[in-house]
N, C-alpha and C. Protein backbone atom coordinates (compact mmCIF):
# COMPACT_ATOMS: atom_id res chain seq x y z
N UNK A 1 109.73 70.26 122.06
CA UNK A 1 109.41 70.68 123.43
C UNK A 1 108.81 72.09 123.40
N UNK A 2 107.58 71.95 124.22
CA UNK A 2 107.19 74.05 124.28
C UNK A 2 107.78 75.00 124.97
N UNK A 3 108.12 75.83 124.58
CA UNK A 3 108.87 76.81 125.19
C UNK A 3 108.15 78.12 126.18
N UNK A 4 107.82 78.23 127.32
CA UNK A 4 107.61 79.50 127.91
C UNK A 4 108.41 80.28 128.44
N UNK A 5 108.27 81.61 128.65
CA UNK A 5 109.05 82.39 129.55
C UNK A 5 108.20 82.93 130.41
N UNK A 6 108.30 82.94 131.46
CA UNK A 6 108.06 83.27 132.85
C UNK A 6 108.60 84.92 133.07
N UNK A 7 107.58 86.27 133.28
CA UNK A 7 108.30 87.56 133.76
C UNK A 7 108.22 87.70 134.75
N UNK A 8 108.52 87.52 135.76
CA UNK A 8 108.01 88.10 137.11
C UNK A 8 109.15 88.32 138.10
N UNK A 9 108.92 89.66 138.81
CA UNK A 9 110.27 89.95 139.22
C UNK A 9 109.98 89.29 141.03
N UNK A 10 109.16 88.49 141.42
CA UNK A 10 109.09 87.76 142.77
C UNK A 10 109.64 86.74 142.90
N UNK A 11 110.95 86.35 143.26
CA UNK A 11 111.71 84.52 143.13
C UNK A 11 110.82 83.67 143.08
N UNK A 12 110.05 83.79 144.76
CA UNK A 12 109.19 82.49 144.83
C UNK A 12 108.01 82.10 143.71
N UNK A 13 107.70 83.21 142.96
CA UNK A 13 106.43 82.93 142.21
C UNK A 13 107.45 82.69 140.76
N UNK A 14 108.28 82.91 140.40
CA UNK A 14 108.98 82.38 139.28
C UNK A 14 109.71 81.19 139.58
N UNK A 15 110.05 80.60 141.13
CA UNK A 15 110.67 79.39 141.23
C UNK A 15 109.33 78.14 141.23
N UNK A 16 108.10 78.78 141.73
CA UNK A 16 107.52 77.59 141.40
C UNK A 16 106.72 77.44 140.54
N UNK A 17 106.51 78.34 139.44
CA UNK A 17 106.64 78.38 138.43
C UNK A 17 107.08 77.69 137.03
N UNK A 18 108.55 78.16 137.29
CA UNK A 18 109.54 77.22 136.54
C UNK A 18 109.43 75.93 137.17
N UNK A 19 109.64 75.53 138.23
CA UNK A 19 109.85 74.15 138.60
C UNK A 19 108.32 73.18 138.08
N UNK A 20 107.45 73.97 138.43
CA UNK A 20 106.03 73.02 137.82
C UNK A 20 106.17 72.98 136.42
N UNK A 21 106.30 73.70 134.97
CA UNK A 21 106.38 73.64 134.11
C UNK A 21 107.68 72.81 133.33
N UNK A 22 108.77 72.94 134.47
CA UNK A 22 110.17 71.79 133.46
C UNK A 22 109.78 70.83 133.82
N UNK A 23 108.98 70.10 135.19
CA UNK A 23 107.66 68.96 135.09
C UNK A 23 106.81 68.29 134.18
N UNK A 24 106.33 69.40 133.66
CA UNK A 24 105.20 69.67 132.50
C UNK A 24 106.04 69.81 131.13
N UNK A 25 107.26 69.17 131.21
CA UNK A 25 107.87 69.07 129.71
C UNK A 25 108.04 70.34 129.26
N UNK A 26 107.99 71.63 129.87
CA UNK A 26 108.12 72.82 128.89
C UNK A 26 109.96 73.10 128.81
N UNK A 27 110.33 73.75 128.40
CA UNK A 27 111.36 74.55 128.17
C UNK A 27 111.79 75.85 128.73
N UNK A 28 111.88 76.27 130.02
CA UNK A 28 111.55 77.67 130.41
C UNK A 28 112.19 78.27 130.55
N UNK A 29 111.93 79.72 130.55
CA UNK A 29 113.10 80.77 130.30
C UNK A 29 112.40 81.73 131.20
N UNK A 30 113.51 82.77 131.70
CA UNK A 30 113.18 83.43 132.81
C UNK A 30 113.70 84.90 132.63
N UNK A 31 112.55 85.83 132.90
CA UNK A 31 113.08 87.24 133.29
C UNK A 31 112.56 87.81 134.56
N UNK A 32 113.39 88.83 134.95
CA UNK A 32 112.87 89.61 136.37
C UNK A 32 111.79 91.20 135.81
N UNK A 33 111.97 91.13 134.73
CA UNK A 33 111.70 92.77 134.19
C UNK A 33 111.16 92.23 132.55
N UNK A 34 110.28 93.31 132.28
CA UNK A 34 109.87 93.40 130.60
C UNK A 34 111.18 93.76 130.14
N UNK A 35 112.22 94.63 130.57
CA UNK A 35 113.30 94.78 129.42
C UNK A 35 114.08 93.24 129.69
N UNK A 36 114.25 92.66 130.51
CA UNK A 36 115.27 91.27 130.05
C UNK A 36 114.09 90.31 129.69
N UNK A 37 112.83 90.06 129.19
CA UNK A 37 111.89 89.75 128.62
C UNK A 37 111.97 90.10 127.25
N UNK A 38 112.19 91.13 126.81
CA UNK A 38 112.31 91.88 125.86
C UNK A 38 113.48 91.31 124.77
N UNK A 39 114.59 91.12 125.88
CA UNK A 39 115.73 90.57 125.53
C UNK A 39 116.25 88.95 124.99
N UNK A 40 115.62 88.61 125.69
CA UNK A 40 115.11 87.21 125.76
C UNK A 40 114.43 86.68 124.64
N UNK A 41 113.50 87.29 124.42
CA UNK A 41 112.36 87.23 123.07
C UNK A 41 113.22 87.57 121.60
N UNK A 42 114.75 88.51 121.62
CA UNK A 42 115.11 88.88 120.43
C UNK A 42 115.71 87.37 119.99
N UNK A 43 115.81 86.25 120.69
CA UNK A 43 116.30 84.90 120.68
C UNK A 43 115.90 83.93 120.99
N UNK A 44 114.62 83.80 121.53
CA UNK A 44 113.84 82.54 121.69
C UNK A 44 112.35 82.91 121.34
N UNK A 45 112.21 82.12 120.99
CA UNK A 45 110.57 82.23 120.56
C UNK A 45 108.99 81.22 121.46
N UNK A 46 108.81 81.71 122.22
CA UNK A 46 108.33 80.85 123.45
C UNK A 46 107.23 80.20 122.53
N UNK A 47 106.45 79.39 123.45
CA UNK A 47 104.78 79.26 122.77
C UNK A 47 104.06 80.24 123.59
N UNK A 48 104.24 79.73 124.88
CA UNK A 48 103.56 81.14 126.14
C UNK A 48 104.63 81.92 126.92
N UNK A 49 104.19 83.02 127.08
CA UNK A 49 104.45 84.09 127.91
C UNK A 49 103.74 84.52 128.93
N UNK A 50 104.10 84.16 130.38
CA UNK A 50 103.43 84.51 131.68
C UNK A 50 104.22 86.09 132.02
N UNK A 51 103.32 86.71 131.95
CA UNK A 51 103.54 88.51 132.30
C UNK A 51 103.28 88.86 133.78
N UNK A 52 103.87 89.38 134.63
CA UNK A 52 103.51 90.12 136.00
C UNK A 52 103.14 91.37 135.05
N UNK A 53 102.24 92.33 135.71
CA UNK A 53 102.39 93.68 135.70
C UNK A 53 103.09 94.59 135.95
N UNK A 54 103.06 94.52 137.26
CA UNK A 54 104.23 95.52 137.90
C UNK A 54 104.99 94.83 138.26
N UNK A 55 106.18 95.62 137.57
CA UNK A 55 107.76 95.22 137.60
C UNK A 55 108.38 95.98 137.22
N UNK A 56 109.98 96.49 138.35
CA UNK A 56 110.99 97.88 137.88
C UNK A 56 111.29 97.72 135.85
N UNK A 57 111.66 98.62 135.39
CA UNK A 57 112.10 98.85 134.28
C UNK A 57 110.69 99.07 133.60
N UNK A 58 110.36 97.78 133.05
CA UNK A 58 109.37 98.04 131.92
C UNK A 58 108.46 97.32 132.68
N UNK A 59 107.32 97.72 132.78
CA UNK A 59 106.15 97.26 133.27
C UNK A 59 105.49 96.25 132.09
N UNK A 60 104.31 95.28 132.29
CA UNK A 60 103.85 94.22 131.92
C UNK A 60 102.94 94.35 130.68
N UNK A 61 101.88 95.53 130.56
CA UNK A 61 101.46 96.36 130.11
C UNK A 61 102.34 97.02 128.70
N UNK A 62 103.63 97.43 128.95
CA UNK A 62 104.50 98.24 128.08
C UNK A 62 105.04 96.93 127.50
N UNK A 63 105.04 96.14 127.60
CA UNK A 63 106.00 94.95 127.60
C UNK A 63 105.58 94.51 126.24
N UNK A 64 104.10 94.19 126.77
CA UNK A 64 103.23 93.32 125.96
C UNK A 64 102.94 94.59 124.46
N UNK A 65 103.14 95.83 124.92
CA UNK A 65 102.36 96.57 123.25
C UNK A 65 103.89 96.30 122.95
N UNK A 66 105.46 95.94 122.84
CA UNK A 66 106.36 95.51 122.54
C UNK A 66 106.16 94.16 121.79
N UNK A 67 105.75 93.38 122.09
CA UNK A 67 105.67 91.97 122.04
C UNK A 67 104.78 92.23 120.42
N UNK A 68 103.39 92.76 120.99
CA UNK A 68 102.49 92.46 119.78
C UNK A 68 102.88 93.31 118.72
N UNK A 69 104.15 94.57 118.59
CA UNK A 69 104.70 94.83 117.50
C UNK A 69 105.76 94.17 116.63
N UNK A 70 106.13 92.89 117.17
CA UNK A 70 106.92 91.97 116.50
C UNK A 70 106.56 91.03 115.77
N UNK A 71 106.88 91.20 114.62
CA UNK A 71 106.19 90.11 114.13
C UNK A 71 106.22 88.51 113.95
N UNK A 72 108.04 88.87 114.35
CA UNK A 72 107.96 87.31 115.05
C UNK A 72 107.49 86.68 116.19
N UNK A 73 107.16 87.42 117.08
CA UNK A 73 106.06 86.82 118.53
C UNK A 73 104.78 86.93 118.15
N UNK A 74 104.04 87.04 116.73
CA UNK A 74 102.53 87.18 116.53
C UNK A 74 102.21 85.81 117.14
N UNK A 75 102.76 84.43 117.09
CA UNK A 75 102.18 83.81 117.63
C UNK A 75 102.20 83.11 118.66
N UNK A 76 102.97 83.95 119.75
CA UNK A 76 102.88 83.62 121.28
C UNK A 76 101.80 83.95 121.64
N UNK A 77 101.25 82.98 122.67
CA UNK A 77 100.31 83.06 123.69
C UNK A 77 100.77 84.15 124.82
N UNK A 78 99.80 85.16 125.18
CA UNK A 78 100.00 85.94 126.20
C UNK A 78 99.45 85.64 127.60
N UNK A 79 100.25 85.30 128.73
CA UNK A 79 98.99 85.48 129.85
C UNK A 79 99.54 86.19 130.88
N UNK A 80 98.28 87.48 130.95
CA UNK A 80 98.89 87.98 132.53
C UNK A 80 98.81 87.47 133.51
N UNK A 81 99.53 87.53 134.70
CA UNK A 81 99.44 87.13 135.96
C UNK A 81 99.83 87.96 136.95
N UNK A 82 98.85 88.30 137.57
CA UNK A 82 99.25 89.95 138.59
C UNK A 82 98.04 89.97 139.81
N UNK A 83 98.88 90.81 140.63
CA UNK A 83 97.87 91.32 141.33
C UNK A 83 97.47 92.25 141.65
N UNK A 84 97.38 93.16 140.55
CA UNK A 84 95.96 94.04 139.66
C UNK A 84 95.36 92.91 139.06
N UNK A 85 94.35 93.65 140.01
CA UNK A 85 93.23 92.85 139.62
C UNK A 85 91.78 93.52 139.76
N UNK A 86 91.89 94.80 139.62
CA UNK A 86 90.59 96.02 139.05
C UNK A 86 90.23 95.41 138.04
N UNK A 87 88.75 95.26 137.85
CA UNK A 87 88.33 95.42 136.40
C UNK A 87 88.83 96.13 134.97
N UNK A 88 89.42 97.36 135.54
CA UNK A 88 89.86 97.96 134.65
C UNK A 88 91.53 97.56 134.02
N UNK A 89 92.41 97.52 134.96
CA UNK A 89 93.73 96.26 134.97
C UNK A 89 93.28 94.86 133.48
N UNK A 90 92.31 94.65 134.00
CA UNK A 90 91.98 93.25 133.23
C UNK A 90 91.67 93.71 131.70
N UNK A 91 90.71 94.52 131.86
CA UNK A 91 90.26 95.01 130.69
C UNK A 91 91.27 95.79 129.67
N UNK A 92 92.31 96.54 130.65
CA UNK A 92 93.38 97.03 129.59
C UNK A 92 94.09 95.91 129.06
N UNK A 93 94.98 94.63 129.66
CA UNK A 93 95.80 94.00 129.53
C UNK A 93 94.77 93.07 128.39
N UNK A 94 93.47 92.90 128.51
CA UNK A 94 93.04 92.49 127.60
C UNK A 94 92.80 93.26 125.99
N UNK A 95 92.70 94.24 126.35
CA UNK A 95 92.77 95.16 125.46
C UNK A 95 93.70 95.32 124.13
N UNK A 96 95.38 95.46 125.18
CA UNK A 96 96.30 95.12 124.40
C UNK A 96 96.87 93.86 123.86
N UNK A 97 96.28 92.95 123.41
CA UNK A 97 96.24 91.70 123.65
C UNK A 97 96.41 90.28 124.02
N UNK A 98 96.52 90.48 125.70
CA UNK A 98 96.56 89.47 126.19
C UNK A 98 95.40 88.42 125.79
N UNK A 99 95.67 86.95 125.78
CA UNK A 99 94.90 86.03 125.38
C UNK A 99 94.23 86.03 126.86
N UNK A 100 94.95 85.83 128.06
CA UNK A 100 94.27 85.78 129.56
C UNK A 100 94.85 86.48 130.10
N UNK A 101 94.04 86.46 131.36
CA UNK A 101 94.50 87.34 132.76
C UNK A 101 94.25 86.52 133.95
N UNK A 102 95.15 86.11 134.82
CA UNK A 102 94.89 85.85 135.94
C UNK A 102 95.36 86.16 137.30
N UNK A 103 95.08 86.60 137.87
CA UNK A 103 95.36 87.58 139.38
C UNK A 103 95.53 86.48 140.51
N UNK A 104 96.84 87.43 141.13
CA UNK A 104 97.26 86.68 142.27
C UNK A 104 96.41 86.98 143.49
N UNK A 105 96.39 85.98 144.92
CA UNK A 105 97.20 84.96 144.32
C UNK A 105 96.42 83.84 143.38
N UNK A 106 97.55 83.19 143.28
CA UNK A 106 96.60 81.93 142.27
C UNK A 106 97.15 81.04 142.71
N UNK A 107 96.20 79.77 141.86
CA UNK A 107 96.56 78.21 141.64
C UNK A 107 97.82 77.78 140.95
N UNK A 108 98.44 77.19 141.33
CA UNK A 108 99.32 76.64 140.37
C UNK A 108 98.67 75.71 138.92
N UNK A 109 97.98 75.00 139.79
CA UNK A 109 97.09 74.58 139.25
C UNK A 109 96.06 74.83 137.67
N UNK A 110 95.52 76.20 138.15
CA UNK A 110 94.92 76.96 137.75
C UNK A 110 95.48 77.17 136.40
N UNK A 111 96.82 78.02 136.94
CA UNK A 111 97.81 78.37 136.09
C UNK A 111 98.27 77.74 134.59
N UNK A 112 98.75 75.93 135.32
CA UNK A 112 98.85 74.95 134.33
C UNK A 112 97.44 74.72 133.23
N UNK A 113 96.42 74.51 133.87
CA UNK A 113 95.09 74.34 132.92
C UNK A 113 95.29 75.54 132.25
N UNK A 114 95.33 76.77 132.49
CA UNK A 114 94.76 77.91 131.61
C UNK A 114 96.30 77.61 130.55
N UNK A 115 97.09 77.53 130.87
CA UNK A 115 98.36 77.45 129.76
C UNK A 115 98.12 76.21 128.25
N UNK A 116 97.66 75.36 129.24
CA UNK A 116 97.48 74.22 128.32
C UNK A 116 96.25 74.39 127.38
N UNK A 117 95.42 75.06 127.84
CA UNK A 117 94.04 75.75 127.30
C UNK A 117 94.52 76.68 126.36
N UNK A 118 95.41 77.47 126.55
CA UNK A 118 96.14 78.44 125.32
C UNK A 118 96.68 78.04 124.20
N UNK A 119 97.34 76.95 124.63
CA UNK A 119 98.45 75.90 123.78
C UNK A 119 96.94 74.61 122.72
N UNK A 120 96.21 74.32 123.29
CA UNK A 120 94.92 74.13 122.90
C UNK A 120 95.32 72.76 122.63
């Protein structure tokens, strides 16, 4: 079964979220913050990771240069999902290497294709 974790500190956008993906056969795991993300990750090993940006504690951004120093998450899929959504937002989170970015609001829809597109 694939495993994602979901960060986002908004209920409704992590409840339907999770609920479309344990649909979609995934396995999902949930944080409100990059540090219980953080936490999460020292024990499960997702395939994808859906990132908010802004969020109390550790922001999405800080999260992710965390993530890509582990070398056991080298091969999670990253995707942001925020709403920053400046050019420049995109271009950093791509920078540090997110695989995607997609800005709220969004598709659920959307969401599912671009995941499954990661997962390839």
């Amino acid at each position: 079964m694939r495993k994602i974790l979901i960060v986002d500190d908004e209920p409704n956008i992590v409840m339907s979220l999770e609920y479309t993906f344990k649909k979609n056969n995934f396995e999902v795991f949930i944080a409100r913050d990059g540090q219980e993300a953080l936490e999460i990750l020292q024990n499960q090993l997702p395939d994808v990771i859906i990132l908010d940006v802004m969020m109390p504690l550790v922001d999405g951004f800080e999260t992710l240069e965390q993530i890509k120093k582990n070398e056991k998450l080298q091969h999670c899929k990253v995707m942001f999902l925020s709403a920053k959504n400046k050019e420049s937002d995109i271009e950093k989170g791509m920078a540090l290497g997110a695989d995607a970015y997609l800005t709220k609001p969004f598709s659920i829809k959307k969401v599912v294709e671009q995941v499954n597109e990661l997962l390839g």
